[in-house]
Protein backbone atom coordinates (compact mmCIF):
# COMPACT_ATOMS: atom_id res chain seq x y z
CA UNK A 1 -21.42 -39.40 17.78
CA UNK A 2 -20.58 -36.25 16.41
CA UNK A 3 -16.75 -35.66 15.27
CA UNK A 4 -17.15 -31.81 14.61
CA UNK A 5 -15.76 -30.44 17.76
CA UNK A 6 -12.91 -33.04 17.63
CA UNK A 7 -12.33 -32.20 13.70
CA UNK A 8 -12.07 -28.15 14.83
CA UNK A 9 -9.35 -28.89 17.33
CA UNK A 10 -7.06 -31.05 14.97
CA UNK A 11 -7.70 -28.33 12.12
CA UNK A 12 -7.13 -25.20 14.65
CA UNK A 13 -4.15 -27.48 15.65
CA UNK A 14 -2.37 -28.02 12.14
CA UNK A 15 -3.14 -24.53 11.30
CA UNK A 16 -0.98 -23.48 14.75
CA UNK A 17 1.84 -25.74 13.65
CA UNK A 18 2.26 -24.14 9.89
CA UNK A 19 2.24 -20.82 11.14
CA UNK A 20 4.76 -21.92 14.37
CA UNK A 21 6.62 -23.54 11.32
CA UNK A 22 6.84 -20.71 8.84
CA UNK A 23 7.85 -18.33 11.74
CA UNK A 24 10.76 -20.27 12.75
CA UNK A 25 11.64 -19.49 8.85
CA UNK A 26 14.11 -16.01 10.06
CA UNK A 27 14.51 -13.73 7.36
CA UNK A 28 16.40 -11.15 9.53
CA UNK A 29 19.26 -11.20 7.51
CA UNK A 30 18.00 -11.22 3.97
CA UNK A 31 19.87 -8.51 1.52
CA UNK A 32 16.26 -7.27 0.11
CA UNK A 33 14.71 -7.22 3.37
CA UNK A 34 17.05 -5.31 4.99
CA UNK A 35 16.96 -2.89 2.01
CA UNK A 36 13.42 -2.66 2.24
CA UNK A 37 13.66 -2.32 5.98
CA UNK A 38 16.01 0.99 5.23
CA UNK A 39 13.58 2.36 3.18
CA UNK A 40 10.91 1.94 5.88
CA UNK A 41 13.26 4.02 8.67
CA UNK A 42 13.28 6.64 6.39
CA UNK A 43 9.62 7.02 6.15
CA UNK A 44 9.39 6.98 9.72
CA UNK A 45 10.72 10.10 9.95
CA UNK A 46 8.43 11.96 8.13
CA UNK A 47 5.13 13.48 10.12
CA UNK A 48 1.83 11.69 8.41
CA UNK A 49 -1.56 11.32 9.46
CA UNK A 50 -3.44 8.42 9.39
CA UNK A 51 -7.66 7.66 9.31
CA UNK A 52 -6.89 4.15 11.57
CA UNK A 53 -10.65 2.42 12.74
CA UNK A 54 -11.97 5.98 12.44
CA UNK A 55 -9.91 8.02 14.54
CA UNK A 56 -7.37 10.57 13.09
CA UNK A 57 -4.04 9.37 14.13
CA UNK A 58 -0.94 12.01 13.84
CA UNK A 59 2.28 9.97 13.84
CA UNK A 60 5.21 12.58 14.21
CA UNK A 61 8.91 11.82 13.03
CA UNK A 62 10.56 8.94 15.14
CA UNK A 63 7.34 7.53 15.97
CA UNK A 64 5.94 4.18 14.48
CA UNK A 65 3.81 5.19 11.90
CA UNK A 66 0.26 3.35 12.29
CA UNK A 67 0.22 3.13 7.71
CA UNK A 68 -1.50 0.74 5.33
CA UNK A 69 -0.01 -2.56 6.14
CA UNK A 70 1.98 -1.53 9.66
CA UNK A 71 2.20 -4.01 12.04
CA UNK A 72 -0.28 -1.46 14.42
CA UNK A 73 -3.61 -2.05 11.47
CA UNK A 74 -2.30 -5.66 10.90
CA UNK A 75 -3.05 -6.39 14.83
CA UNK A 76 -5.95 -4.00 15.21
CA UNK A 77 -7.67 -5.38 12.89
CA UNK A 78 -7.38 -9.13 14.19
CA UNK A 79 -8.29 -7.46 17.88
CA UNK A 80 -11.65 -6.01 16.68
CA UNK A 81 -12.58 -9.49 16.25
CA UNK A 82 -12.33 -10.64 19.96
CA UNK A 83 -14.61 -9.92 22.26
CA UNK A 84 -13.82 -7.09 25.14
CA UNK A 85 -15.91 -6.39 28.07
CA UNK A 86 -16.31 -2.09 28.72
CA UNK A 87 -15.32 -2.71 32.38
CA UNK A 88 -11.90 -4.28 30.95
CA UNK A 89 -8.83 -2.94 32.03
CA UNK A 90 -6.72 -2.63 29.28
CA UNK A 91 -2.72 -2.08 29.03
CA UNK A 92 -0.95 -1.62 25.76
CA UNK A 93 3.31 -1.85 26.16
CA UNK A 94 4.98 0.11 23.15
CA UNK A 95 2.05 2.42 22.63
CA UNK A 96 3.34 4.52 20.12
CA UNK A 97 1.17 6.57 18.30
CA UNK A 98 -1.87 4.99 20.19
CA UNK A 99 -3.41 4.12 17.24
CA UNK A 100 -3.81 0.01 18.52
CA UNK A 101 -5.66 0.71 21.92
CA UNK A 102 -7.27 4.05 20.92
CA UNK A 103 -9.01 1.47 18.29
CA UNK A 104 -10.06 -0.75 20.76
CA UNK A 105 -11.21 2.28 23.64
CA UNK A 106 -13.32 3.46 20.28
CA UNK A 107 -14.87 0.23 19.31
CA UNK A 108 -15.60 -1.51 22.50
CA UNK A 109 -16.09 1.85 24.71
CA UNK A 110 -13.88 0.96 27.03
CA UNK A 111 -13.60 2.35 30.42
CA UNK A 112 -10.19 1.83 31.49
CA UNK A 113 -7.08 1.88 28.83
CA UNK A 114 -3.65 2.79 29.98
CA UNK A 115 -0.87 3.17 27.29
CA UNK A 116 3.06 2.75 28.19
CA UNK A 117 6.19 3.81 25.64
CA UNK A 118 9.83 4.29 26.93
CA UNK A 119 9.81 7.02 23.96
CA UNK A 120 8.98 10.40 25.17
CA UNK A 121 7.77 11.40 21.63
CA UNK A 122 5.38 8.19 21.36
CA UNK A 123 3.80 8.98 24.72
CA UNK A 124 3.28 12.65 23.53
CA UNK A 125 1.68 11.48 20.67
CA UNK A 126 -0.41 9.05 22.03
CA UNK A 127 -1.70 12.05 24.65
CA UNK A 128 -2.69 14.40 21.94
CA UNK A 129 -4.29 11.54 19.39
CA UNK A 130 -6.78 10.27 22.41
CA UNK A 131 -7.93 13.88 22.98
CA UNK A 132 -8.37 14.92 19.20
CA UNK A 133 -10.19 12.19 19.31
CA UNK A 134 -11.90 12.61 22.62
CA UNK A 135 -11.07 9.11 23.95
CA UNK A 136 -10.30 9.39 27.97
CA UNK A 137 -7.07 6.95 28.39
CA UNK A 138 -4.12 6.92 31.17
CA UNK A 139 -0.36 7.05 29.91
CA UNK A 140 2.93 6.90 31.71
CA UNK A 141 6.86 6.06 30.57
CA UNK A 142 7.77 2.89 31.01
CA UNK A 143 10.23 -0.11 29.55
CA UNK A 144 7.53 -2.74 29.67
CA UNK A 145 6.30 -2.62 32.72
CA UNK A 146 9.29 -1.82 34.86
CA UNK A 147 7.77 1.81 35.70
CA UNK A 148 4.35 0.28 36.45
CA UNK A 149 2.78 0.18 40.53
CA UNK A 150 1.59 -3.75 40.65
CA UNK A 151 -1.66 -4.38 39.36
CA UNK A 152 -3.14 -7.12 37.53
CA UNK A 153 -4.99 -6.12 33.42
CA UNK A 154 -7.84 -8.10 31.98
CA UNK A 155 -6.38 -7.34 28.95
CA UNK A 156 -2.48 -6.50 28.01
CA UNK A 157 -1.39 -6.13 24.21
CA UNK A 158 1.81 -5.66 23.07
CA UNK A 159 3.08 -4.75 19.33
CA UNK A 160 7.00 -4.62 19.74
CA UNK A 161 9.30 -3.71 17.11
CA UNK A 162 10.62 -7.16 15.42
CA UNK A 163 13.08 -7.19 13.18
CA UNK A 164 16.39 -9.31 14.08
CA UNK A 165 19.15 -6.35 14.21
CA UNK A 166 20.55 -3.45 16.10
CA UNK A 167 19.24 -0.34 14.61
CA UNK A 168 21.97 2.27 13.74
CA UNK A 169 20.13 4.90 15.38
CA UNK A 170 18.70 5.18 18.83
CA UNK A 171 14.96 6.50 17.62
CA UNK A 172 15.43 3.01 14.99
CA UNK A 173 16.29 0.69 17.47
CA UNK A 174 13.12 1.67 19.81
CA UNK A 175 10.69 1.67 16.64
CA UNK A 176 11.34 -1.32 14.94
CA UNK A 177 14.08 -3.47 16.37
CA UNK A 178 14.55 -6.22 18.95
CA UNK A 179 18.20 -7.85 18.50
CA UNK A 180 17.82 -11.28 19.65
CA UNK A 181 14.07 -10.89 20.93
CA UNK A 182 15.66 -9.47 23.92
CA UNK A 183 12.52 -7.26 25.06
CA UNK A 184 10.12 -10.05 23.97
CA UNK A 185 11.94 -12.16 26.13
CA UNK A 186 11.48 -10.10 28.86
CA UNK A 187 7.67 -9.72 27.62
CA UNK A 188 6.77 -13.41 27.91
CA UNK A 189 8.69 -13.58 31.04
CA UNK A 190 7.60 -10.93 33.47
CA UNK A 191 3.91 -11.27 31.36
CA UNK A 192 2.06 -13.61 34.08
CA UNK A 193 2.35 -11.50 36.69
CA UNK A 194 0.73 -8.96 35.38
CA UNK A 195 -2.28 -10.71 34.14
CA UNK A 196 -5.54 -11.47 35.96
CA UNK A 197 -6.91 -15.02 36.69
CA UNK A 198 -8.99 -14.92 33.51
CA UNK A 199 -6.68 -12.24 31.53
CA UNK A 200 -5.51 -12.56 27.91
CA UNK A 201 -2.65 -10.82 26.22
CA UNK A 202 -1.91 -10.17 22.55
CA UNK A 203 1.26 -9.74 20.58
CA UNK A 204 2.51 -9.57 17.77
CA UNK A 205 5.39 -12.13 16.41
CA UNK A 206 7.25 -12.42 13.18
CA UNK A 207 9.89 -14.26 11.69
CA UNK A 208 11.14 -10.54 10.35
CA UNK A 209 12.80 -11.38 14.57
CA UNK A 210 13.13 -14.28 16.89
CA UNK A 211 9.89 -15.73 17.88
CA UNK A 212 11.20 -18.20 20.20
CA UNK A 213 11.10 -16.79 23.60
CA UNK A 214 6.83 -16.96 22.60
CA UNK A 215 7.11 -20.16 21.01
CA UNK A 216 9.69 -21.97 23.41
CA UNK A 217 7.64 -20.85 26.44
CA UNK A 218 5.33 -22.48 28.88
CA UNK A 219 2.45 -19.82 27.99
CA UNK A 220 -1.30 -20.81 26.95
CA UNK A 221 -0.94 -19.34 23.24
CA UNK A 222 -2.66 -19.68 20.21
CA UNK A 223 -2.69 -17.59 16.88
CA UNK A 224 -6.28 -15.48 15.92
CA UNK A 225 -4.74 -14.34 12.65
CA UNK A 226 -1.64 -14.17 10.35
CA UNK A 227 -0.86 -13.20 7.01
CA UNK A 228 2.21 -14.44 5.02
CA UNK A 229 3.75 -12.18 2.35
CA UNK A 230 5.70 -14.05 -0.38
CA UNK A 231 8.10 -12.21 -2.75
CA UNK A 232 11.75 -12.47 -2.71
CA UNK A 233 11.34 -13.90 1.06
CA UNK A 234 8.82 -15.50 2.98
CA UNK A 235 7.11 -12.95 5.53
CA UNK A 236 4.67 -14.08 7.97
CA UNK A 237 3.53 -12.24 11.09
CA UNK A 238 0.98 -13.74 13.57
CA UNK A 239 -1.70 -12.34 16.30
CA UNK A 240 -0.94 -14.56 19.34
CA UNK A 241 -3.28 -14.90 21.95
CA UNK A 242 -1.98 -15.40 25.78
CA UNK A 243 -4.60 -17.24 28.08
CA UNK A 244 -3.72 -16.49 31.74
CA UNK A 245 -2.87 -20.00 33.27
């Protein structure tokens, strides 16, 4: 008999335990991090441009910026591994600067991508970066999908800001904060409905927030990447992958 198969599943198992372990590690509240994280508002609100899986990505002020190292080319990257049909219908929540889905319309040619931001100025953005780059897409204002008519995606993704904290500014709270993981509460909750019979979602979790509304839940997950970052704190982020059920 041969134990391979078995021998994948315990290893693919452990491996989902340490990282479920190390992100229940918080390090919301750590002094450097949150000195680090001030640093990090500030560059936010500096226009940049960005070369991100060969498309020229403008990122104005008060829009995530899609740099070296962002959460946006951390979970790109891991995406371009999985396998998307063209006739996918795609959705990304929190589009921002587009740089995510316009990755995935470019690589896998897809037909049908739709991209949703309660920011104005992400949405605006996202617009102008898919026709510099000549990348058809769909876009409309929306808190998650509360502005959406009902339909079901083959694929939604979802990069939401993360860190633990109330930002002290409007524009900082939408970018990169989630108090509680209050909107990825909402995310995991309202998510099934939304998916079709053989959907899959992606997002992003960290213990930079509160993972636990993912890792609590009843959902079909498991991780297809994650990185941990050790210097005076423990960072790890994680690609989860949503199965519909």
């Amino acid at each position: 008999m041969n134990g391979k198969p078995s021998r994948n599943r315990a290893s693919a198992k452990m491996a989902q335990t340490a990282i479920e372990d190390l992100l229940a590690k918080s390090i919301s509240n750590d002094p450097q991090l949150l000195k680090n994280h001030n640093l990090h508002v500030k560059r936010q609100a500096v226009r940049k441009q960005y070369n991100v899986a060969g498309n020229n990505i403008e990122c104005p002020s008060h829009v995530y910026h899609a740099s070296l190292g962002s959460s946006s080319q951390f979970s790109l990257s891991h995406l371009l591994t999985q396998e998307f049909r063209r006739t996918d219908s795609v959705l990304e929540l929190g589009v921002g600067s587009g740089a995510v889905l316009l990755g995935l319309a470019g690589k896998f040619n897809l037909a049908e991508c739709h991209g949703t931001d309660i920011s104005t100025a992400s949405i605006n953005a996202f617009s102008s970066n898919a026709k510099s780059n000549d990348i058809s897409v769909s876009q409309s204002i929306s808190d998650l999908f509360d502005a959406l008519p009902p339909k079901r995606y083959d694929v939604i993704v979802f990069n939401p800001p993360l860190l633990d904290i109330r930002g002290k500014t409007a524009e900082e709270d939408m970018m990169l904060c989630d108090e509680g993981g209050a909107l990825l509460q909402r995310f995991v909750q309202q998510l099934p409905q939304w998916l079709a019979p053989d959907g899959k979602a992606y997002v992003v979790v960290s213990n930079l927030g509160n993972p636990y509304p993912l890792l609590k839940s009843k959902l079909n997950y498991s991780f297809i990447g994650a990185e941990v970052f050790i210097a005076d704190y423990v960072l790890v982020r994680a690609v989860a992958k949503i199965c519909a059920q």
